[in-house]
PDB file of N, CA and C in Angstrom:
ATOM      1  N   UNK A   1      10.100 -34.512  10.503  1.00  0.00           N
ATOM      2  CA  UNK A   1      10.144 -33.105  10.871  1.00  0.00           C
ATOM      3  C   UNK A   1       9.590 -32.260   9.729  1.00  0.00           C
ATOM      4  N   UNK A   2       8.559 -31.433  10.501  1.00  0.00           N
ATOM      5  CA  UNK A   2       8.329 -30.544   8.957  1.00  0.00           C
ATOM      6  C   UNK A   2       8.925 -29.004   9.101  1.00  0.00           C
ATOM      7  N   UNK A   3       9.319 -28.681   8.195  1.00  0.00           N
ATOM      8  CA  UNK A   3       9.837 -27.566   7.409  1.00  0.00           C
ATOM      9  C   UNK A   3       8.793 -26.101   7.137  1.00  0.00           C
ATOM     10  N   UNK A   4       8.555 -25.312   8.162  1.00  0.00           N
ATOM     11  CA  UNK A   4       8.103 -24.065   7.435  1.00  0.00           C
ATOM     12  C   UNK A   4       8.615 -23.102   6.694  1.00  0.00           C
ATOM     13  N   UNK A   5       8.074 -22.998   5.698  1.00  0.00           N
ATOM     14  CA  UNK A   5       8.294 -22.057   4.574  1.00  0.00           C
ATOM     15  C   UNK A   5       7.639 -21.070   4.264  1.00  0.00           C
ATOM     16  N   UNK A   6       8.420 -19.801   4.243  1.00  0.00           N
ATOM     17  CA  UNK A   6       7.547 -18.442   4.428  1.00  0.00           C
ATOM     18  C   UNK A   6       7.283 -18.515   2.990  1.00  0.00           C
ATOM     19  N   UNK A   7       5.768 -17.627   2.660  1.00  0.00           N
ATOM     20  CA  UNK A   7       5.250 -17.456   1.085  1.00  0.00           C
ATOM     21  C   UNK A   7       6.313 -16.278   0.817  1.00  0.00           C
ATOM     22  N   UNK A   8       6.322 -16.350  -0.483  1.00  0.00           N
ATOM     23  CA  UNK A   8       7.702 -15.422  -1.415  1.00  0.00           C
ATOM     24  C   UNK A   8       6.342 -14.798  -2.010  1.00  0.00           C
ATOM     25  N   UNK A   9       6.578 -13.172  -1.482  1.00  0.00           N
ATOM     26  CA  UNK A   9       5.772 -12.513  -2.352  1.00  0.00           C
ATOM     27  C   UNK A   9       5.972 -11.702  -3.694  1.00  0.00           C
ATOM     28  N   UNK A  10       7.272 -12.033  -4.098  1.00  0.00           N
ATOM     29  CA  UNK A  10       7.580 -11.835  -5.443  1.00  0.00           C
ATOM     30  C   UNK A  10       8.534 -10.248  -5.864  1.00  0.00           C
ATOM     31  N   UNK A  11       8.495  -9.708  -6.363  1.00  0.00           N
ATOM     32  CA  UNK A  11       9.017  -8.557  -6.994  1.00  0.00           C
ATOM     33  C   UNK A  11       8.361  -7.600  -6.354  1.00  0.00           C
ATOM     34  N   UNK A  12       9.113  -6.304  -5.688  1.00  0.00           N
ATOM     35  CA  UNK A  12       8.645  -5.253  -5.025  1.00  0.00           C
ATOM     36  C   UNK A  12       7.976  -5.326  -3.933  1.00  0.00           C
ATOM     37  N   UNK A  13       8.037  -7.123  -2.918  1.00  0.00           N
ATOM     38  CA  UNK A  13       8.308  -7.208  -1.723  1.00  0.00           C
ATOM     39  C   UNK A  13       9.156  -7.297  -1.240  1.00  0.00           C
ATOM     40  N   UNK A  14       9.826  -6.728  -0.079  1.00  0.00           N
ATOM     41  CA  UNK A  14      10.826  -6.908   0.980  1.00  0.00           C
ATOM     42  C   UNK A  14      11.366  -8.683   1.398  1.00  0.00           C
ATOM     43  N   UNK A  15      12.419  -8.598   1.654  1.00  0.00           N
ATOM     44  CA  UNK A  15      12.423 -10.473   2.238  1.00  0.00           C
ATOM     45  C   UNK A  15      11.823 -10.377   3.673  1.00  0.00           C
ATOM     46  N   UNK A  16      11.914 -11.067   3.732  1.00  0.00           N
ATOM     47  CA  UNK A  16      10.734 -11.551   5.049  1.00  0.00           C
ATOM     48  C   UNK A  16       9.054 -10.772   4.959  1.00  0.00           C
ATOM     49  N   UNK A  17       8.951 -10.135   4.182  1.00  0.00           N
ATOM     50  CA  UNK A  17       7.747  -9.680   4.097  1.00  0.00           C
ATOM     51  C   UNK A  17       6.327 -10.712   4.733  1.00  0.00           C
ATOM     52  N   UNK A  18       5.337  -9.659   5.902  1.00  0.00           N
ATOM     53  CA  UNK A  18       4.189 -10.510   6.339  1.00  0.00           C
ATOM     54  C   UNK A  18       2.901  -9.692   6.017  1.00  0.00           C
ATOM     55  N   UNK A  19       1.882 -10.144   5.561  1.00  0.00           N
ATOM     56  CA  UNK A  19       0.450  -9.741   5.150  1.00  0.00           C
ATOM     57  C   UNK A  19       0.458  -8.141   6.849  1.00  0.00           C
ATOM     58  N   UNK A  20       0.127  -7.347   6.258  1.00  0.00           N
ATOM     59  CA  UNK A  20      -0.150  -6.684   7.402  1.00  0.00           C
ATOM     60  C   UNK A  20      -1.531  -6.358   8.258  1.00  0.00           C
ATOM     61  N   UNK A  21      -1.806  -6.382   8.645  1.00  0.00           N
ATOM     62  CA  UNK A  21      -3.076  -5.959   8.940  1.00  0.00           C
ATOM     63  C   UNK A  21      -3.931  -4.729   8.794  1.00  0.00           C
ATOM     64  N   UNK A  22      -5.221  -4.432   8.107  1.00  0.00           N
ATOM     65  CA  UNK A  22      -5.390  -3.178   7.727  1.00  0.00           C
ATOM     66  C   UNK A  22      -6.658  -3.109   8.326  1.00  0.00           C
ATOM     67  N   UNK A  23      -6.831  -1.962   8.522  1.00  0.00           N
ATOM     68  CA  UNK A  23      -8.198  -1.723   9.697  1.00  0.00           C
ATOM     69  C   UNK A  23      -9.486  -0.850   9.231  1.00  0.00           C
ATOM     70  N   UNK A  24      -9.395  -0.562   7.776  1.00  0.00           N
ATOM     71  CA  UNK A  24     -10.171   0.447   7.258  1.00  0.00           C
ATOM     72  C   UNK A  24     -11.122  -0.317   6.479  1.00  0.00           C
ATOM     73  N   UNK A  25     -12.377  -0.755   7.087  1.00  0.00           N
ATOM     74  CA  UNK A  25     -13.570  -1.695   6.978  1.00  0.00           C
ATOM     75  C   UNK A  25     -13.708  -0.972   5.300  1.00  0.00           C
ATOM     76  N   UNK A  26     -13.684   0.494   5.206  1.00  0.00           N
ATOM     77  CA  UNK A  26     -14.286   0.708   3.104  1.00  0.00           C
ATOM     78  C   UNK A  26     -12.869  -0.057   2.254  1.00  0.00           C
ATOM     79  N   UNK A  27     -12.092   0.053   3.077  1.00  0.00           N
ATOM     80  CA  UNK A  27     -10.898  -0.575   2.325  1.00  0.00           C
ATOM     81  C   UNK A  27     -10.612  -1.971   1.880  1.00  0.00           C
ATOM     82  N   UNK A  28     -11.001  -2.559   3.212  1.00  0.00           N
ATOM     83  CA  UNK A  28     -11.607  -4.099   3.302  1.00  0.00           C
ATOM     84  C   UNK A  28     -12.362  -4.445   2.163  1.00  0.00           C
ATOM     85  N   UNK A  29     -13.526  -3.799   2.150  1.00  0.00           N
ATOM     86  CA  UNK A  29     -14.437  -3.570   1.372  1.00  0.00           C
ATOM     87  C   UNK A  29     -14.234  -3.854   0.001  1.00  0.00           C
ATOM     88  N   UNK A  30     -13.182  -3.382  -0.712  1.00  0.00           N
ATOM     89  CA  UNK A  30     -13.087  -3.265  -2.542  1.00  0.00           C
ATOM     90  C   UNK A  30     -11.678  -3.628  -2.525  1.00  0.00           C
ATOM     91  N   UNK A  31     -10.690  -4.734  -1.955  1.00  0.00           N
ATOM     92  CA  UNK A  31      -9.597  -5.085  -1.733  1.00  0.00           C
ATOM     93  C   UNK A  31      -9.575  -6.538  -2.789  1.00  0.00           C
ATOM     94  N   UNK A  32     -11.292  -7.011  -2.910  1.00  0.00           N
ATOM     95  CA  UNK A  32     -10.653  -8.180  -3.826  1.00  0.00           C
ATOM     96  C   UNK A  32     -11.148  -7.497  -4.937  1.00  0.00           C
ATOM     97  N   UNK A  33     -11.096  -6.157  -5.457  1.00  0.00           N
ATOM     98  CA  UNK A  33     -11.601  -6.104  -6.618  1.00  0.00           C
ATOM     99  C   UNK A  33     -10.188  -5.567  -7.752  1.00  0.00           C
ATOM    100  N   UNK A  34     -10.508  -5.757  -8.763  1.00  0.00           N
ATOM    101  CA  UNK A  34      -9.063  -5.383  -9.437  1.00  0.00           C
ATOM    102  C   UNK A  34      -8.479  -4.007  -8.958  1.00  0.00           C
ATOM    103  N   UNK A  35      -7.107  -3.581  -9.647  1.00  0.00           N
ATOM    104  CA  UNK A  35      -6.397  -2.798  -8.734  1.00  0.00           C
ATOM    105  C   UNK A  35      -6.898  -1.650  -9.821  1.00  0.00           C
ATOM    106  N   UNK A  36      -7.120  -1.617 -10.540  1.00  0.00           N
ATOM    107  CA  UNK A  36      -7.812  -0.689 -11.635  1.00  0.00           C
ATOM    108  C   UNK A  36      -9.539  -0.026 -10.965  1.00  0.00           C
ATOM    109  N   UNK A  37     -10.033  -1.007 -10.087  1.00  0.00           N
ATOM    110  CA  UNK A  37     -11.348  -0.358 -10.169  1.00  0.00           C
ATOM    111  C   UNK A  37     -11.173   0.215  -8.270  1.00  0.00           C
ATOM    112  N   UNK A  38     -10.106  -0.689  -7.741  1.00  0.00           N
ATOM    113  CA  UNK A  38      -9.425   0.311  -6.458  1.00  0.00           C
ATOM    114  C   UNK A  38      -9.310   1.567  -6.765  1.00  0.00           C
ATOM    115  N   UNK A  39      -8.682   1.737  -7.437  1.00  0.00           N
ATOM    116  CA  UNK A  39      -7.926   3.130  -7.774  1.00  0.00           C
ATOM    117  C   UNK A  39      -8.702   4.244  -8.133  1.00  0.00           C
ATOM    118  N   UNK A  40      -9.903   3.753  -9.253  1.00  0.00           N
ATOM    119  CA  UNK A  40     -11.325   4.380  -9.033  1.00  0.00           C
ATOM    120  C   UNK A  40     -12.304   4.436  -8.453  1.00  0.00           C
ATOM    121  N   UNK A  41     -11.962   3.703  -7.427  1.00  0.00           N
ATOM    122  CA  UNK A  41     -12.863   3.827  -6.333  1.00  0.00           C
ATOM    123  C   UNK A  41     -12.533   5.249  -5.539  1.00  0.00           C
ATOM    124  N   UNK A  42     -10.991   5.249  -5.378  1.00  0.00           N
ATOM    125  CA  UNK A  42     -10.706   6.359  -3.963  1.00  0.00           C
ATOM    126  C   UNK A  42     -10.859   7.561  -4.889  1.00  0.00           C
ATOM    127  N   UNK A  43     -10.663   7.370  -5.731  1.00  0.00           N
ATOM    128  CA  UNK A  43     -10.785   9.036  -6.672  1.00  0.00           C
ATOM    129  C   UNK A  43     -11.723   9.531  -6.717  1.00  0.00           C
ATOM    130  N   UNK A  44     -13.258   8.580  -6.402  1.00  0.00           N
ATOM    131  CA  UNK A  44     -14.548   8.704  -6.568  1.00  0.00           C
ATOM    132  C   UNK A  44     -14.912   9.344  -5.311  1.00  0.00           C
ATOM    133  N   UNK A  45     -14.002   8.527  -3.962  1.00  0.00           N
ATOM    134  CA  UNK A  45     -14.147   9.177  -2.862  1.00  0.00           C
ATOM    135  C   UNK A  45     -12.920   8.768  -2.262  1.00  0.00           C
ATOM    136  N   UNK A  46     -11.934   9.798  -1.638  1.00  0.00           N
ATOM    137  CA  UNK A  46     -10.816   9.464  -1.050  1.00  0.00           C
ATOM    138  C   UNK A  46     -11.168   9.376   0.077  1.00  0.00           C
ATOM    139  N   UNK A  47     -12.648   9.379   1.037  1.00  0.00           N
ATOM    140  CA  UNK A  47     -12.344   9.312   2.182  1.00  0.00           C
ATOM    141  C   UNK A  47     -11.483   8.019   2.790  1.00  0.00           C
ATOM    142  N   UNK A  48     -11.652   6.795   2.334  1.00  0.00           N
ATOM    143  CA  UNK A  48     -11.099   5.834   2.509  1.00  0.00           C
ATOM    144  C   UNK A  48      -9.368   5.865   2.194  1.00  0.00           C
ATOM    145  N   UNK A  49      -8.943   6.239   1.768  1.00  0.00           N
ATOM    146  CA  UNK A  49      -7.708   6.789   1.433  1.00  0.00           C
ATOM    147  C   UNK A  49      -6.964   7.768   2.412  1.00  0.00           C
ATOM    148  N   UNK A  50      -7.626   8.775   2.684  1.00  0.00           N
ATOM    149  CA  UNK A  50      -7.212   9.408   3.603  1.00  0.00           C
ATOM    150  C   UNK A  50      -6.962   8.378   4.797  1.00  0.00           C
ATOM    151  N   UNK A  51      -8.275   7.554   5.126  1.00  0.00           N
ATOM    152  CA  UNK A  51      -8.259   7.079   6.506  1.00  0.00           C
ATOM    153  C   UNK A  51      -6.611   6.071   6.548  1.00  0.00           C
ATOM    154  N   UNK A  52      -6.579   5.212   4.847  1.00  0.00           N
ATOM    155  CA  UNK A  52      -5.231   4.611   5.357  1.00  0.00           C
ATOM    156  C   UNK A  52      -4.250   5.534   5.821  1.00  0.00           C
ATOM    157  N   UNK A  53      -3.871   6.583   4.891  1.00  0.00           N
ATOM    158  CA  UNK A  53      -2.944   7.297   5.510  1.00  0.00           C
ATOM    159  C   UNK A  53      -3.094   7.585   6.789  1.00  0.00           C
ATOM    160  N   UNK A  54      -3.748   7.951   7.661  1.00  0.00           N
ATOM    161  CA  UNK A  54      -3.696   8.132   9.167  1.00  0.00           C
ATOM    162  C   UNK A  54      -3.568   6.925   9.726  1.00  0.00           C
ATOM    163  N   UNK A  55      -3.885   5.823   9.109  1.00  0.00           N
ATOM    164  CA  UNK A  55      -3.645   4.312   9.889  1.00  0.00           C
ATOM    165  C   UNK A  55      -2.468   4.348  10.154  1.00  0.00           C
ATOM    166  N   UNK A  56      -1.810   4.942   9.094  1.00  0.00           N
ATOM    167  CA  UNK A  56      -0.320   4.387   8.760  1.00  0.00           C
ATOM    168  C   UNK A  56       0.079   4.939   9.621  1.00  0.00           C
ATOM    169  N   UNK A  57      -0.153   6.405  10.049  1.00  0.00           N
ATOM    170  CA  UNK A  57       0.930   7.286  10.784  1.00  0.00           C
ATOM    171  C   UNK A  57       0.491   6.854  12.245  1.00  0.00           C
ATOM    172  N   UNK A  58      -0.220   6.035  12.296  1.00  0.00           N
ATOM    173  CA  UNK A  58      -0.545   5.714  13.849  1.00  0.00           C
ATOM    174  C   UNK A  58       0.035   4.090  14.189  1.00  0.00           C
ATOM    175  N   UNK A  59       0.572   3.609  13.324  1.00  0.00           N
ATOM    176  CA  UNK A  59       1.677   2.284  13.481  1.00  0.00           C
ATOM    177  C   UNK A  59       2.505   2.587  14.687  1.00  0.00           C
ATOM    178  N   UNK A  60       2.754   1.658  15.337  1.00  0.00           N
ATOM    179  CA  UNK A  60       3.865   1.800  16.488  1.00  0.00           C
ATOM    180  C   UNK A  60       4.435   0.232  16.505  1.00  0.00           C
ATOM    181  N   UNK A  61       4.493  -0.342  15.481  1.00  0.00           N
ATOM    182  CA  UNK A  61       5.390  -1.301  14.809  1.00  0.00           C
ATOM    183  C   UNK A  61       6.017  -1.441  14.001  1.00  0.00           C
ATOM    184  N   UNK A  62       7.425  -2.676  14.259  1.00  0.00           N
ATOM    185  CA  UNK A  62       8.055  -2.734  12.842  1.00  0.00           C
ATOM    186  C   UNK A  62       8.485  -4.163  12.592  1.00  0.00           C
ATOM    187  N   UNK A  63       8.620  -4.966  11.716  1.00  0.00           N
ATOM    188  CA  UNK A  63       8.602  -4.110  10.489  1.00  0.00           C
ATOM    189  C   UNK A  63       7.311  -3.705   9.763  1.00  0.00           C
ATOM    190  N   UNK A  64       6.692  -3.075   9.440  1.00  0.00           N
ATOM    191  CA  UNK A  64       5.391  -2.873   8.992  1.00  0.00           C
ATOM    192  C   UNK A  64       5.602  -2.320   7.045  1.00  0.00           C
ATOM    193  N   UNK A  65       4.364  -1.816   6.973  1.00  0.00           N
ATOM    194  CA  UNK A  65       4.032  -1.597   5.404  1.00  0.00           C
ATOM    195  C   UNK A  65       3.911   0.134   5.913  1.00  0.00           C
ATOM    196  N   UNK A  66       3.891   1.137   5.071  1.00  0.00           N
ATOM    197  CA  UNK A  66       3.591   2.287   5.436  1.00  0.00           C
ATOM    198  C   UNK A  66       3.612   3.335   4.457  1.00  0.00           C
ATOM    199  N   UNK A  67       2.836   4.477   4.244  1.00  0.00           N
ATOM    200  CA  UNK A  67       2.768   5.219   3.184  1.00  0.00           C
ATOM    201  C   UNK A  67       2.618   6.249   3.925  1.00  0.00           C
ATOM    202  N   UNK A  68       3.356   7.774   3.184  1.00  0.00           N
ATOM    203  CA  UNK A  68       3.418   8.906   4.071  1.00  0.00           C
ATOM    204  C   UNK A  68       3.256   9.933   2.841  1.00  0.00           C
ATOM    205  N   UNK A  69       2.956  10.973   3.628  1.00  0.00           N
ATOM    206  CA  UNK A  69       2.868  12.675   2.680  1.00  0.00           C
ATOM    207  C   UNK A  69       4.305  12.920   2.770  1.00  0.00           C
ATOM    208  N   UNK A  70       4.395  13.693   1.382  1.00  0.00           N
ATOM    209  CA  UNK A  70       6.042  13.963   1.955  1.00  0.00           C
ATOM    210  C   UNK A  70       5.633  15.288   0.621  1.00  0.00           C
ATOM    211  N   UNK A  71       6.864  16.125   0.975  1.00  0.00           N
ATOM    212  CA  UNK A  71       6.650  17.639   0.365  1.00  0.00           C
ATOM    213  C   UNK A  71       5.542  17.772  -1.142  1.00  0.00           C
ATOM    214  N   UNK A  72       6.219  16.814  -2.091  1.00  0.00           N
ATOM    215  CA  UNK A  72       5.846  16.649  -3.198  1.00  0.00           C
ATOM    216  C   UNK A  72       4.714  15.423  -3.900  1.00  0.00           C
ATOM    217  N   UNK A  73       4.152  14.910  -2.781  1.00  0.00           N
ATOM    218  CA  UNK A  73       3.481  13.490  -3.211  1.00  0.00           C
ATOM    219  C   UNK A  73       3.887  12.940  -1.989  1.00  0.00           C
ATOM    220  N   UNK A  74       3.746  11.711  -2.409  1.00  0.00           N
ATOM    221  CA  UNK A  74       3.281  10.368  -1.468  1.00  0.00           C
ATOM    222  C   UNK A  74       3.911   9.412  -1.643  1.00  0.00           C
ATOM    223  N   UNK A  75       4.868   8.977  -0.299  1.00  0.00           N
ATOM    224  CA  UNK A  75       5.430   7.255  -0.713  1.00  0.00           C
ATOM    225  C   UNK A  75       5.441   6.295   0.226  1.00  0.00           C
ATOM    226  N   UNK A  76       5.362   4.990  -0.714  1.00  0.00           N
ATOM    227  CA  UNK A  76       4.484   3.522  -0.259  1.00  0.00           C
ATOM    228  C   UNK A  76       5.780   2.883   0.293  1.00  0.00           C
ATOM    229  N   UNK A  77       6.197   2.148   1.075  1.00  0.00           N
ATOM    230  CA  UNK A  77       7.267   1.091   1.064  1.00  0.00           C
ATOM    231  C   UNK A  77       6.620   0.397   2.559  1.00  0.00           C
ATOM    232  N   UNK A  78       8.184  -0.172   3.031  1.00  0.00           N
ATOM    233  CA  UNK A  78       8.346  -1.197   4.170  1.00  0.00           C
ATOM    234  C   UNK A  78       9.802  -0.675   4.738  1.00  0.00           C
ATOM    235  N   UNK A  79       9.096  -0.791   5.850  1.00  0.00           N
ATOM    236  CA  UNK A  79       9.857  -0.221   6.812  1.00  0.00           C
ATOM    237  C   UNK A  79      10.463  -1.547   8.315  1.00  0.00           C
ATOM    238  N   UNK A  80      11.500  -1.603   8.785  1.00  0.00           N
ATOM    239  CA  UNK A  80      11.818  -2.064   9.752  1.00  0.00           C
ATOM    240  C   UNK A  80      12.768  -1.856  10.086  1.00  0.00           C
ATOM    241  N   UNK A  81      13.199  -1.717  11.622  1.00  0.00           N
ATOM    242  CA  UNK A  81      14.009  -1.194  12.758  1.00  0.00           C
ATOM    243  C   UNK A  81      15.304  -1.922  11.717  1.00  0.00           C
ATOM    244  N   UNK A  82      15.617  -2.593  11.614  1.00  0.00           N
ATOM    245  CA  UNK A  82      17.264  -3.631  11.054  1.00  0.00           C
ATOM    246  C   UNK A  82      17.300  -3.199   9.617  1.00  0.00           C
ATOM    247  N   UNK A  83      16.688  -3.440   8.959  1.00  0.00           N
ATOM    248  CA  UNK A  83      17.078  -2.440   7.205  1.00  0.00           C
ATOM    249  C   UNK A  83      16.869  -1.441   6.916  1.00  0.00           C
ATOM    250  N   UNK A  84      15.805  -0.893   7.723  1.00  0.00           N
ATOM    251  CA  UNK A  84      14.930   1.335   7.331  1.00  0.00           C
ATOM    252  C   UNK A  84      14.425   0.980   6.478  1.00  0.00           C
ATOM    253  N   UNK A  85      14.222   2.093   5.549  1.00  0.00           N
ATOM    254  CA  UNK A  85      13.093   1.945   4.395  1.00  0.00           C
ATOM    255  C   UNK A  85      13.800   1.044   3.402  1.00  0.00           C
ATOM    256  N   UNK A  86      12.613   0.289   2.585  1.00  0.00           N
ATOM    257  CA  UNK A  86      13.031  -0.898   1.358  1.00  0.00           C
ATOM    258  C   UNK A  86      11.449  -0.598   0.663  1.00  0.00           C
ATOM    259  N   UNK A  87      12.029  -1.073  -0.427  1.00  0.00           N
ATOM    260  CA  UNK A  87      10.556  -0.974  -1.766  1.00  0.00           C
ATOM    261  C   UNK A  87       9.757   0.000  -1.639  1.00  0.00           C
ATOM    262  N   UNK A  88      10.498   1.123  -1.812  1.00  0.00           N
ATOM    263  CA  UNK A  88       9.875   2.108  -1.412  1.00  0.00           C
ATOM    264  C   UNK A  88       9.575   3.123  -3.065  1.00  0.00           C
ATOM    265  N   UNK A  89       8.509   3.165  -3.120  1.00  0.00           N
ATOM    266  CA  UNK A  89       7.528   3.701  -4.266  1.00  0.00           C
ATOM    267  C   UNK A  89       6.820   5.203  -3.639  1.00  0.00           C
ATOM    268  N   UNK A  90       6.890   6.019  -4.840  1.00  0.00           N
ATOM    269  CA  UNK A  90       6.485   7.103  -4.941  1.00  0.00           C
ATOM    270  C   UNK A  90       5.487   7.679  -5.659  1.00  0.00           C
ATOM    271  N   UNK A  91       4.729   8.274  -5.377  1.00  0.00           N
ATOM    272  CA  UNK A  91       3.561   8.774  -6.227  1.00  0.00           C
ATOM    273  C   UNK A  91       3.170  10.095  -5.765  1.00  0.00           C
ATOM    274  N   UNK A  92       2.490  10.653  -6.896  1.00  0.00           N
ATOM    275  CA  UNK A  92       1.908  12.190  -6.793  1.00  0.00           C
ATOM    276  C   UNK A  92       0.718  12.390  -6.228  1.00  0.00           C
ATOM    277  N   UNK A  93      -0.322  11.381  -6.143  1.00  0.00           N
ATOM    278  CA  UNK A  93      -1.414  11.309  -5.454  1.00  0.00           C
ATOM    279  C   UNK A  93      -2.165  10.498  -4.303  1.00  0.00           C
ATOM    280  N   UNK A  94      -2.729  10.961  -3.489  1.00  0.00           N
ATOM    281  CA  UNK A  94      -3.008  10.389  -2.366  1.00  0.00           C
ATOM    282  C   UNK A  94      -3.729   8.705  -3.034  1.00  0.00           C
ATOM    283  N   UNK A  95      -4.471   8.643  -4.001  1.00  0.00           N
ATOM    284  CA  UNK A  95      -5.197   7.570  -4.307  1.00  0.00           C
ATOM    285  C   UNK A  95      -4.546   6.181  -4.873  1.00  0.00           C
ATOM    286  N   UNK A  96      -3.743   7.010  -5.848  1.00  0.00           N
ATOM    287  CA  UNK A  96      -2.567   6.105  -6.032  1.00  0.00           C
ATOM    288  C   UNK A  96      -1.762   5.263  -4.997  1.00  0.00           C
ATOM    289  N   UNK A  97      -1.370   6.020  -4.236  1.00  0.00           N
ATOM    290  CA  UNK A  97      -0.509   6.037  -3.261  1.00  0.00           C
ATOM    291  C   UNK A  97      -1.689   4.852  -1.880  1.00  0.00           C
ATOM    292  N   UNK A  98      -2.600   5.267  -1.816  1.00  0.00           N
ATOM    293  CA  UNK A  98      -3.457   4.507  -0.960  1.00  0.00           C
ATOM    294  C   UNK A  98      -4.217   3.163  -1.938  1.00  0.00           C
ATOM    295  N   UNK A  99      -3.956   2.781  -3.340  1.00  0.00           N
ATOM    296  CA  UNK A  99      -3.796   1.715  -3.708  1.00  0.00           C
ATOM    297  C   UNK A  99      -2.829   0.781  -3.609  1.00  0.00           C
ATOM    298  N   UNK A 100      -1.589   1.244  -3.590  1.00  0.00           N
ATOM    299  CA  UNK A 100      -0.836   0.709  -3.914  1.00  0.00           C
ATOM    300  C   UNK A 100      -0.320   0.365  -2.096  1.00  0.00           C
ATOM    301  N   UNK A 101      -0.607   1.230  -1.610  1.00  0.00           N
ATOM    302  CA  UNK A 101      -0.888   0.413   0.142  1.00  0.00           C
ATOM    303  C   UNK A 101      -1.533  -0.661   0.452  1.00  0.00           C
ATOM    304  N   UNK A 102      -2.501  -0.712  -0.065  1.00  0.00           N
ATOM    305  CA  UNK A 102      -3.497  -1.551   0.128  1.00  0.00           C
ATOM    306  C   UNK A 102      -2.871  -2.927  -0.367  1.00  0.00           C
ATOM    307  N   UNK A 103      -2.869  -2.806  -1.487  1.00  0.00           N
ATOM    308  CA  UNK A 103      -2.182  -4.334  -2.066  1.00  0.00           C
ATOM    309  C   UNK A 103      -1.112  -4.878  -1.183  1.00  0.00           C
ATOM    310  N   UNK A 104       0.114  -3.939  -1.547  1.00  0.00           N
ATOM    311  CA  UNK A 104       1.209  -4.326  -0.762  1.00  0.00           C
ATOM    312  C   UNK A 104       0.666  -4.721   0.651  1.00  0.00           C
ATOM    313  N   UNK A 105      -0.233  -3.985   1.097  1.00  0.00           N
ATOM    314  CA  UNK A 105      -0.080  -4.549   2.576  1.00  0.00           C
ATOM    315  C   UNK A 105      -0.977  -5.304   2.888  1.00  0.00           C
ATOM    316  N   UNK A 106      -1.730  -6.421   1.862  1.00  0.00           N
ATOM    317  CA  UNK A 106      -2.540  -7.586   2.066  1.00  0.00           C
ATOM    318  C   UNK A 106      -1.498  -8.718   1.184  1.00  0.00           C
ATOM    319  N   UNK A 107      -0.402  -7.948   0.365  1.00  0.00           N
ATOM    320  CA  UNK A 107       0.240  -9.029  -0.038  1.00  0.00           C
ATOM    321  C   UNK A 107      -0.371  -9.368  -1.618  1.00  0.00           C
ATOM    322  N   UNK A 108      -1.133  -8.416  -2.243  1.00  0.00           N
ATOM    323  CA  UNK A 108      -1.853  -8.801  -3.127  1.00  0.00           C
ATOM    324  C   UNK A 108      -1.132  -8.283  -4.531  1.00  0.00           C
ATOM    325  N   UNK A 109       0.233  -7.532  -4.689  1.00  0.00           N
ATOM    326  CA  UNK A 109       0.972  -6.668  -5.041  1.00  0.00           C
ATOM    327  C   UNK A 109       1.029  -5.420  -5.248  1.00  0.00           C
ATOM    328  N   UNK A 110       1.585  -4.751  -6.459  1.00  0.00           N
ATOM    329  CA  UNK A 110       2.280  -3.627  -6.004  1.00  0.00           C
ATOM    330  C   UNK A 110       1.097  -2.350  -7.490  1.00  0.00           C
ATOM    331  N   UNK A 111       0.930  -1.383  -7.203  1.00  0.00           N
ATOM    332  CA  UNK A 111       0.089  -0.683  -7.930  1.00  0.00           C
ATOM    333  C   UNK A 111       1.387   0.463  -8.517  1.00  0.00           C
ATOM    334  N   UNK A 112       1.222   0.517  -9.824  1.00  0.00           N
ATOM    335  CA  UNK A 112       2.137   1.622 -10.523  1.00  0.00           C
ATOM    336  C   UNK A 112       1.245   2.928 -11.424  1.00  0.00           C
ATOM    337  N   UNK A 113       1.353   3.953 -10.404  1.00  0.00           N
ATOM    338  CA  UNK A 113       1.103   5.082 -11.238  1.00  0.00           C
ATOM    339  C   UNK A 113       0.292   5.241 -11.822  1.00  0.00           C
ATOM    340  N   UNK A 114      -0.965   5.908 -12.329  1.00  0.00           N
ATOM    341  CA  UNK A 114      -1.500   5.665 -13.871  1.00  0.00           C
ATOM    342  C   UNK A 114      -1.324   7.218 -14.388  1.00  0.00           C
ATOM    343  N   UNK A 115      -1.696   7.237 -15.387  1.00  0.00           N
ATOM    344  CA  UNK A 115      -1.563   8.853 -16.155  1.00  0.00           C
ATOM    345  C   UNK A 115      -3.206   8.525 -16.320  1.00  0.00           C
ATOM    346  N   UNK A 116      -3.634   9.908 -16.292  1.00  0.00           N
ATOM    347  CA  UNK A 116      -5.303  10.302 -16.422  1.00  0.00           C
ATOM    348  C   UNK A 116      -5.214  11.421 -17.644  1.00  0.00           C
ATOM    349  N   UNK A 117      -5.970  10.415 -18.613  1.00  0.00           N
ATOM    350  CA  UNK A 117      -5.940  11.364 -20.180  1.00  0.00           C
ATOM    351  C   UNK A 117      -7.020  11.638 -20.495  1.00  0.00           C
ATOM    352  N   UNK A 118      -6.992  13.193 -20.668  1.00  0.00           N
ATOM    353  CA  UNK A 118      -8.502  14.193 -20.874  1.00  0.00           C
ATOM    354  C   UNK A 118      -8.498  14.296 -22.431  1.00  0.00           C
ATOM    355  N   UNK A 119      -9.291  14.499 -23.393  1.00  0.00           N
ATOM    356  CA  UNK A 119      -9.613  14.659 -24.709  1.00  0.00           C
ATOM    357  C   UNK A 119     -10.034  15.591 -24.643  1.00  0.00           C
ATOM    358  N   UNK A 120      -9.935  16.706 -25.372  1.00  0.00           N
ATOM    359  CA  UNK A 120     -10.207  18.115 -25.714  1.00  0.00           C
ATOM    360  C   UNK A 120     -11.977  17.941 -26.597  1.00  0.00           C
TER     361      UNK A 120
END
């Protein structure tokens, strides 16, 4: 008899966590590239960023991955009908916030914040 075993996606995934499916072909696009040159990618152009966020709000499943506007910024987590929100991360900017979607929701991990330092 064999034994399936779900992959453990580590720290700042949910248990039972599954790869989600993401539908935004520019996103697709720069998903195997480090999470550093993601992040400068959407800043360069958020249209792709924006588009996750509307992916998200057009989910009509659960448990899913999901990132939302909320008064002050933007937050990333996992959501399902039996626990509500879990690993749920916050950020001030849409780009951030649509990196750190991206990973989480290919399973690739979790994106934290960066500070952007100007020199006088």
């Amino acid at each position: 008899m064999r034994l399936w075993k779900r992959k453990l996606f580590g720290e700042g995934f949910p248990r039972g966590f599954r790869v989600q499916r993401v539908g935004v072909s520019a996103a697709l696009a720069v998903c195997e590239l480090a999470p550093e040159q993601i992040a400068a990618g959407f800043r360069r152009d958020p249209f792709p960023a924006k588009q996750l966020l509307e992916e998200s709000y057009d989910k009509r499943y659960s448990p899913s991955t999901f990132i939302s506007e909320e008064n002050s910024g933007y937050s990333v987590g996992w959501y399902s009908t039996r626990s509500g929100y879990e690993c749920v991360r916050r950020f001030s900017n849409l780009e951030d916030a649509a990196t750190d979607y991206l990973l989480f929701s290919l399973g690739k991990g979790r994106w934290t914040e960066t500070e952007i330092t100007t020199s006088n």
